[in-house]
N, C-alpha and C. Protein backbone atom coordinates (compact mmCIF):
# COMPACT_ATOMS: atom_id res chain seq x y z
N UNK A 1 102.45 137.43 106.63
CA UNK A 1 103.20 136.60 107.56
C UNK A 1 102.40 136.46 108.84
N UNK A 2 102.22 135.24 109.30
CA UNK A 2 101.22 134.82 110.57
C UNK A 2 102.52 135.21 111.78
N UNK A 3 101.89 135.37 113.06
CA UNK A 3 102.71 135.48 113.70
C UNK A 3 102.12 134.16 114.45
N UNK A 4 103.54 133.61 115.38
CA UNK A 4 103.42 132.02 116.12
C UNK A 4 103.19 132.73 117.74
N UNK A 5 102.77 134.00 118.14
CA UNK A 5 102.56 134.32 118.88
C UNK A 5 100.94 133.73 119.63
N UNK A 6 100.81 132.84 120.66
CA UNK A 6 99.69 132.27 121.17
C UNK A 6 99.20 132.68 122.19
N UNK A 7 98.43 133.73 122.65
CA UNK A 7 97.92 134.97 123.86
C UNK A 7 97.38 133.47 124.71
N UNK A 8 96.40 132.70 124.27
CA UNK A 8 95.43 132.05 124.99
C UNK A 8 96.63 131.04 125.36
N UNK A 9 97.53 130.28 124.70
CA UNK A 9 98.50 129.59 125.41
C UNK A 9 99.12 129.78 126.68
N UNK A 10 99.68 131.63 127.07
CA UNK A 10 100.35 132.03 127.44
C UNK A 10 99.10 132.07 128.88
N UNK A 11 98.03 132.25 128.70
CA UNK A 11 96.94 132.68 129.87
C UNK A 11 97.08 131.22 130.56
N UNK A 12 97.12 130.26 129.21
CA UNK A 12 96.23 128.59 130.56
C UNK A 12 97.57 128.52 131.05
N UNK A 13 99.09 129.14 130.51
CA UNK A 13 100.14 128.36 131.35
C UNK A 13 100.33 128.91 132.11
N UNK A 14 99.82 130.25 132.32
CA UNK A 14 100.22 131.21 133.95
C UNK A 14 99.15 131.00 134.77
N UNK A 15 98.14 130.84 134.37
CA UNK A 15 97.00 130.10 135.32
C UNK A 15 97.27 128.96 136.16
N UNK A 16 97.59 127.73 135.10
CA UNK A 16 98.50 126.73 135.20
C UNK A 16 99.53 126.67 136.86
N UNK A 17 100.59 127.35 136.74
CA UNK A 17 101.22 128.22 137.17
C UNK A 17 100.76 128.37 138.59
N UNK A 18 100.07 129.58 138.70
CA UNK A 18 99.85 130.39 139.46
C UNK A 18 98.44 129.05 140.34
N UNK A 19 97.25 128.47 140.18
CA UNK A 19 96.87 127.58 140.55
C UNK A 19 97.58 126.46 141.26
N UNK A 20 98.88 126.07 140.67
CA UNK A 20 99.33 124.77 141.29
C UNK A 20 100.12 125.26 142.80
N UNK A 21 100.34 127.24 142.42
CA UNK A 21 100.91 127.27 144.12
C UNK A 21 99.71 127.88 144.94
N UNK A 22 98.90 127.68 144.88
CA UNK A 22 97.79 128.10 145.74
C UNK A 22 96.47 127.17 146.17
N UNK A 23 96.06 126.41 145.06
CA UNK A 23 95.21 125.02 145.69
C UNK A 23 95.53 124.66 147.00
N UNK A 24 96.67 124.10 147.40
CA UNK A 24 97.02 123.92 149.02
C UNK A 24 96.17 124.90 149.64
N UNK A 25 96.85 126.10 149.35
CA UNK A 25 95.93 127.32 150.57
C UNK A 25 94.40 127.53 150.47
N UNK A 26 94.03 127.13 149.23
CA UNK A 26 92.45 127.29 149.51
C UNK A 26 92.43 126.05 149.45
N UNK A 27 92.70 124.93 149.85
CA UNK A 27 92.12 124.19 150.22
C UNK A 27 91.75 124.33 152.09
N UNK A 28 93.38 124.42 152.38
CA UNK A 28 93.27 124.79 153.92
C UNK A 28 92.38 125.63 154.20
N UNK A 29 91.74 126.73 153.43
CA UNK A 29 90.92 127.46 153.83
C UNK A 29 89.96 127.03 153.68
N UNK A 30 89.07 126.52 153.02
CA UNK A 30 87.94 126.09 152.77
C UNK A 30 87.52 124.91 154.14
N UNK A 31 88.64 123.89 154.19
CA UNK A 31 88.43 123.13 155.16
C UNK A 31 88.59 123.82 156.45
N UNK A 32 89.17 124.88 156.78
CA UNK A 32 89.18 126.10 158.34
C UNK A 32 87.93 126.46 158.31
N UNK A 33 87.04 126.87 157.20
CA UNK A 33 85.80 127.58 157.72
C UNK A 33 84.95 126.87 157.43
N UNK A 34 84.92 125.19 157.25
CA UNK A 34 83.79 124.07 157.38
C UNK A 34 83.50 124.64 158.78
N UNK A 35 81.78 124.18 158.95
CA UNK A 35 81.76 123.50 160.43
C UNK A 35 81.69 122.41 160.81
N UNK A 36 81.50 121.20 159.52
CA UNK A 36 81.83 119.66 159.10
C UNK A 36 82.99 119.52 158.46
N UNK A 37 83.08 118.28 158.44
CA UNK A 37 83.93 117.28 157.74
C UNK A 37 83.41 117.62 156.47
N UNK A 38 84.17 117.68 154.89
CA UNK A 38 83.65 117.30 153.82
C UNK A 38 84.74 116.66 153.08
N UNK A 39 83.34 116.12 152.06
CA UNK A 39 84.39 115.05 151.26
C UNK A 39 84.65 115.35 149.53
N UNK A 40 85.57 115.30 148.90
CA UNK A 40 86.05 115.88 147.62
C UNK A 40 84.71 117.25 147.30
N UNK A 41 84.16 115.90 146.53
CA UNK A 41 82.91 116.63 145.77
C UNK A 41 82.35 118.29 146.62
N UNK A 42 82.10 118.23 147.72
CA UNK A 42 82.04 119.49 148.74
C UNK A 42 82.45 120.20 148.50
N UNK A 43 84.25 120.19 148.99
CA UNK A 43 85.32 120.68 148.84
C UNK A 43 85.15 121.74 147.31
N UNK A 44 84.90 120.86 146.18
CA UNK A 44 84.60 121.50 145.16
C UNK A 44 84.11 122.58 145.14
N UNK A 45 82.78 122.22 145.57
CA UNK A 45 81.36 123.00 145.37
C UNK A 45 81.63 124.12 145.84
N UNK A 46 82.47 124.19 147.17
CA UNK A 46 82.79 125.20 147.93
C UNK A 46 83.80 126.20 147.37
N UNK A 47 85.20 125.68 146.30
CA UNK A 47 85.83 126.71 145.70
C UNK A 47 85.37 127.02 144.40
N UNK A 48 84.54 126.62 143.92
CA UNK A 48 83.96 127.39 142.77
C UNK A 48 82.86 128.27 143.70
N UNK A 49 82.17 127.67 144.48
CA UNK A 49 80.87 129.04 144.85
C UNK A 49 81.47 130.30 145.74
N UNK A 50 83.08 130.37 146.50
CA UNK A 50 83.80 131.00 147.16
C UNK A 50 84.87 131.46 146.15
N UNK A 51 85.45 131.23 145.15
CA UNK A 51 86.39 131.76 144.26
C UNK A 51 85.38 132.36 142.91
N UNK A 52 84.78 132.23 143.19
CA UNK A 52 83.73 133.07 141.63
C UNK A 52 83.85 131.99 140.38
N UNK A 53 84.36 130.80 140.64
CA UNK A 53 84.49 129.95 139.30
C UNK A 53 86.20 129.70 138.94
N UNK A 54 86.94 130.95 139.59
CA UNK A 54 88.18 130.62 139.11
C UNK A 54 88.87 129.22 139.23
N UNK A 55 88.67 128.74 140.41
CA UNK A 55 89.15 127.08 140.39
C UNK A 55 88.09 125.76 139.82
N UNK A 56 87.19 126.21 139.45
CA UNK A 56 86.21 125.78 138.80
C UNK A 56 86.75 124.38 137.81
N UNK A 57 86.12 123.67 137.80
CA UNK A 57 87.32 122.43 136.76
C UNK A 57 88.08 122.06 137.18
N UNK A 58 88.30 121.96 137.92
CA UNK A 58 89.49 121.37 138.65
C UNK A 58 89.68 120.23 139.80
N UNK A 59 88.19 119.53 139.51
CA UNK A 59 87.54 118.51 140.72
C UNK A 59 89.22 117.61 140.95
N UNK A 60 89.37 116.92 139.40
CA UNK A 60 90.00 115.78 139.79
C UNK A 60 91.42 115.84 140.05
N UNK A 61 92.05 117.75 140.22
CA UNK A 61 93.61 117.87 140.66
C UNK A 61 93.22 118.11 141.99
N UNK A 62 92.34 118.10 142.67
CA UNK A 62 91.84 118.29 143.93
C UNK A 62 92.21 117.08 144.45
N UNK A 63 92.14 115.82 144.29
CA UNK A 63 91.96 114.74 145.11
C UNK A 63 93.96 114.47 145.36
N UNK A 64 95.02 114.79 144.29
CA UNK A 64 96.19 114.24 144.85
C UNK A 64 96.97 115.52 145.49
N UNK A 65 95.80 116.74 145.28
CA UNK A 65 96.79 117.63 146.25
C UNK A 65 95.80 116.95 148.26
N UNK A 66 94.72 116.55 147.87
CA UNK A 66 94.23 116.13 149.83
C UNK A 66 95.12 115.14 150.25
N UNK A 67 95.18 113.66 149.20
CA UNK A 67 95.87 112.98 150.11
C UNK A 67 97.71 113.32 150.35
N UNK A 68 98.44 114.49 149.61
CA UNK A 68 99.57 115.10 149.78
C UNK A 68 99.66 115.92 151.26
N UNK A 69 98.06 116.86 151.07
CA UNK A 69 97.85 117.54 153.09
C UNK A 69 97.96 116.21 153.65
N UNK A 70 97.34 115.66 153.46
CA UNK A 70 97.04 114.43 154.55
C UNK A 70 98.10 113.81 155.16
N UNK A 71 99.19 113.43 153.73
CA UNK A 71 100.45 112.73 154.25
C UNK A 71 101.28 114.04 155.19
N UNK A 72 100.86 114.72 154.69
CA UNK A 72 101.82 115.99 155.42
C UNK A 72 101.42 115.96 157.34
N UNK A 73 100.24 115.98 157.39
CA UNK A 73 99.43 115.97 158.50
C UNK A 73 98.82 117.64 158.73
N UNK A 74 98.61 117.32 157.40
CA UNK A 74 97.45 118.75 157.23
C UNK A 74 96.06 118.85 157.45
N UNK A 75 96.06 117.63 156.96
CA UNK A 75 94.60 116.75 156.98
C UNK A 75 94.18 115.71 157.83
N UNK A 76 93.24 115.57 158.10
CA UNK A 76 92.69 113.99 158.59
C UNK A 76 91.79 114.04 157.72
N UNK A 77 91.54 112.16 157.56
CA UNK A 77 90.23 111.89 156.84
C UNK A 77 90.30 110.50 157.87
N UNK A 78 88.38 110.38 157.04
CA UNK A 78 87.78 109.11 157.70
C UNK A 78 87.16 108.94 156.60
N UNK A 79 86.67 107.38 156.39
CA UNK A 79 85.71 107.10 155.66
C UNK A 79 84.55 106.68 155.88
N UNK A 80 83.64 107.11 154.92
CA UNK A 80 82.18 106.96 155.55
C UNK A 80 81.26 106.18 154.52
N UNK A 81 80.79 105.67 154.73
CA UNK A 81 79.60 104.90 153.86
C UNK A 81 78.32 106.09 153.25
N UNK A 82 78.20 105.64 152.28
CA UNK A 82 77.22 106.17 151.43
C UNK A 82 76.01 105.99 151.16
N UNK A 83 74.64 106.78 151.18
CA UNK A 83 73.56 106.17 151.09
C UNK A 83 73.80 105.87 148.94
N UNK A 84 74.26 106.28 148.52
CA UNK A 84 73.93 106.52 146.91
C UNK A 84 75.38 106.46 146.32
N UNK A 85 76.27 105.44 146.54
CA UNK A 85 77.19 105.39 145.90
C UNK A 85 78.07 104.32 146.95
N UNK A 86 79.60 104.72 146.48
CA UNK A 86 80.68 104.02 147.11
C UNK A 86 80.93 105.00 148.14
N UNK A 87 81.46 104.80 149.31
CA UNK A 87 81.70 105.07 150.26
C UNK A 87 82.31 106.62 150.17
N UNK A 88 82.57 107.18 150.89
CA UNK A 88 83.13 108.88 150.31
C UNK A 88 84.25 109.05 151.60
N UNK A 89 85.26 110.08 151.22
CA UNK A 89 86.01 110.42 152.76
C UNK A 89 86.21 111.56 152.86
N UNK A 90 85.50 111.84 153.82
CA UNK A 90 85.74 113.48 154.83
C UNK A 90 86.80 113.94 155.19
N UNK A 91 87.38 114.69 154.71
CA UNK A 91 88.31 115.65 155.29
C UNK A 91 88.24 116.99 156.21
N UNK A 92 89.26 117.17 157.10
CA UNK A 92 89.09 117.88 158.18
C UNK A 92 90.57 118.43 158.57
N UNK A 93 90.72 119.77 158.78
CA UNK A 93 91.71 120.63 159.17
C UNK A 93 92.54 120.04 160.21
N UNK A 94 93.60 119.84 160.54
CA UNK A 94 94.46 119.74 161.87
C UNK A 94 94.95 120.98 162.02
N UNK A 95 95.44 120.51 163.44
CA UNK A 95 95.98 122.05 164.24
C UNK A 95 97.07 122.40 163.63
N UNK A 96 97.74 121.27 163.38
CA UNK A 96 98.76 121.58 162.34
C UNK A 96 98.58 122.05 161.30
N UNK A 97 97.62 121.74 160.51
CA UNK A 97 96.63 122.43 159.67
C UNK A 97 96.74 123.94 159.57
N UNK A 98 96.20 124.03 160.10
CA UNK A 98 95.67 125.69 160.72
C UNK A 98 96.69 126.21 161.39
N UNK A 99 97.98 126.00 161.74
CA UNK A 99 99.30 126.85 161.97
C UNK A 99 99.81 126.95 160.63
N UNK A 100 99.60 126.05 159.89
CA UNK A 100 100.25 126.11 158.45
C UNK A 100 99.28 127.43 157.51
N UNK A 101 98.19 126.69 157.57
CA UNK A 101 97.72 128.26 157.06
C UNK A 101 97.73 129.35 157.71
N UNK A 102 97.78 129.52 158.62
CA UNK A 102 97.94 131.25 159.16
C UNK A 102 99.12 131.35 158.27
N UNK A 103 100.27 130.59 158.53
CA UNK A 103 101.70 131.17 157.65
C UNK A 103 101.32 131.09 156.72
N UNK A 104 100.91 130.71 155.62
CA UNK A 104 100.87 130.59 154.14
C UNK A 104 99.85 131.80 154.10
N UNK A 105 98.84 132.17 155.09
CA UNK A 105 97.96 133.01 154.16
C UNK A 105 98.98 134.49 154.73
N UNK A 106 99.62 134.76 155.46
CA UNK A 106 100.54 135.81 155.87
C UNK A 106 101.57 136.09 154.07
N UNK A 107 101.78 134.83 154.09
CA UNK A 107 102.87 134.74 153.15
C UNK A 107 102.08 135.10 151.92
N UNK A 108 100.72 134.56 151.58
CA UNK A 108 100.04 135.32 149.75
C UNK A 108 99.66 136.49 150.45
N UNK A 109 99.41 137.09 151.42
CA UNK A 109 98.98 138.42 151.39
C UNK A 109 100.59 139.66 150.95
N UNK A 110 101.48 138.81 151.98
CA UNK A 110 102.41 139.68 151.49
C UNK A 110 103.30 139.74 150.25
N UNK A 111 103.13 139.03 149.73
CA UNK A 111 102.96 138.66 148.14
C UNK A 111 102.16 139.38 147.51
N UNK A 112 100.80 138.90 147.71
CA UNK A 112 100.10 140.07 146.74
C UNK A 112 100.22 141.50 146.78
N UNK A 113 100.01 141.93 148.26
CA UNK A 113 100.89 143.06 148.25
C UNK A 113 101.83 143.47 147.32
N UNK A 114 103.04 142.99 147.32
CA UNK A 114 104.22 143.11 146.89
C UNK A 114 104.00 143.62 145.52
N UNK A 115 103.77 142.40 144.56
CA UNK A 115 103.15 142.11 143.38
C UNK A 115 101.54 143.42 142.73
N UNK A 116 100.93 143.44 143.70
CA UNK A 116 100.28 144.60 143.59
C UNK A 116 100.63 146.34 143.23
N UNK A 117 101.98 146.00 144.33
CA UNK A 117 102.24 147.24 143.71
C UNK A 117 103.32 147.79 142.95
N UNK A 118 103.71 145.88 142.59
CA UNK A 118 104.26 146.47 140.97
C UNK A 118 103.55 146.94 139.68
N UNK A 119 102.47 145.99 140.17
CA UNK A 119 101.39 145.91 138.66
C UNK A 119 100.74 147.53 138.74
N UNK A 120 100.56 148.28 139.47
CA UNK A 120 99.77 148.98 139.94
C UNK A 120 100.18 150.43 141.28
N UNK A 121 101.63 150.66 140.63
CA UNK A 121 102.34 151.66 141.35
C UNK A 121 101.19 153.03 141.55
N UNK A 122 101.53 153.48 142.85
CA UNK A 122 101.05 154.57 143.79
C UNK A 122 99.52 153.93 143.98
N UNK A 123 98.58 153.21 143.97
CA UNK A 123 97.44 152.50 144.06
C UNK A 123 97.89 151.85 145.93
N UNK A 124 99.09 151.25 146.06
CA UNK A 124 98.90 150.66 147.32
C UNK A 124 99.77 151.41 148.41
């Protein structure tokens, strides 16, 4: 008898999961410790070479969580012309921005916390 039990199902949907509430915050972060403007593709480069790969693949859910900061007024962008393509747009932190992440990153630390030391009693 096979069992309908699927381990690798169960990993991409808590990944799944667990990714769609945190992209916002590393995004805000990534754009807090630019010392430029960057535009998608950057943005990328920057959470795969700063997350070890974990957000890795994930170029093109990147673009409707910026213009979501943006509408929020998380973000500013501008657009800029391109030497080697179509035009590209830079994104950049607001102050609003950056009050929002201080709270959100208060809020996954004390979370992970939390969560830490369920997974992992007398450790924290």
């Amino acid at each position: 008898m096979t069992s309908s039990f699927d381990l690798e199902a169960h990993v991409r949907k808590f990944q799944k999961e667990l990714a769609s509430g945190t992209v916002s915050l590393t995004l805000l972060a990534v754009l807090a410790h630019a010392p430029e403007p960057l535009y998608g593709y950057q943005i990328a480069k920057q959470l795969e070479q700063q997350a070890g790969g974990v957000l890795a693949g994930k170029q093109s859910a990147l673009y409707p969580v910026l213009r979501n900061l943006e509408t929020a007024g998380l973000l500013s962008s501008m657009i800029e012309p391109s030497q080697s393509g179509p035009p590209r747009r830079y994104y950049t932190i607001t102050n609003d921005g950056r009050t929002v992440l201080e709270h959100w990153s208060q809020t996954w630390f004390a979370t992970r916390n939390s969560i830490d030391a369920v997974l992992e009693p007398g450790l924290s």
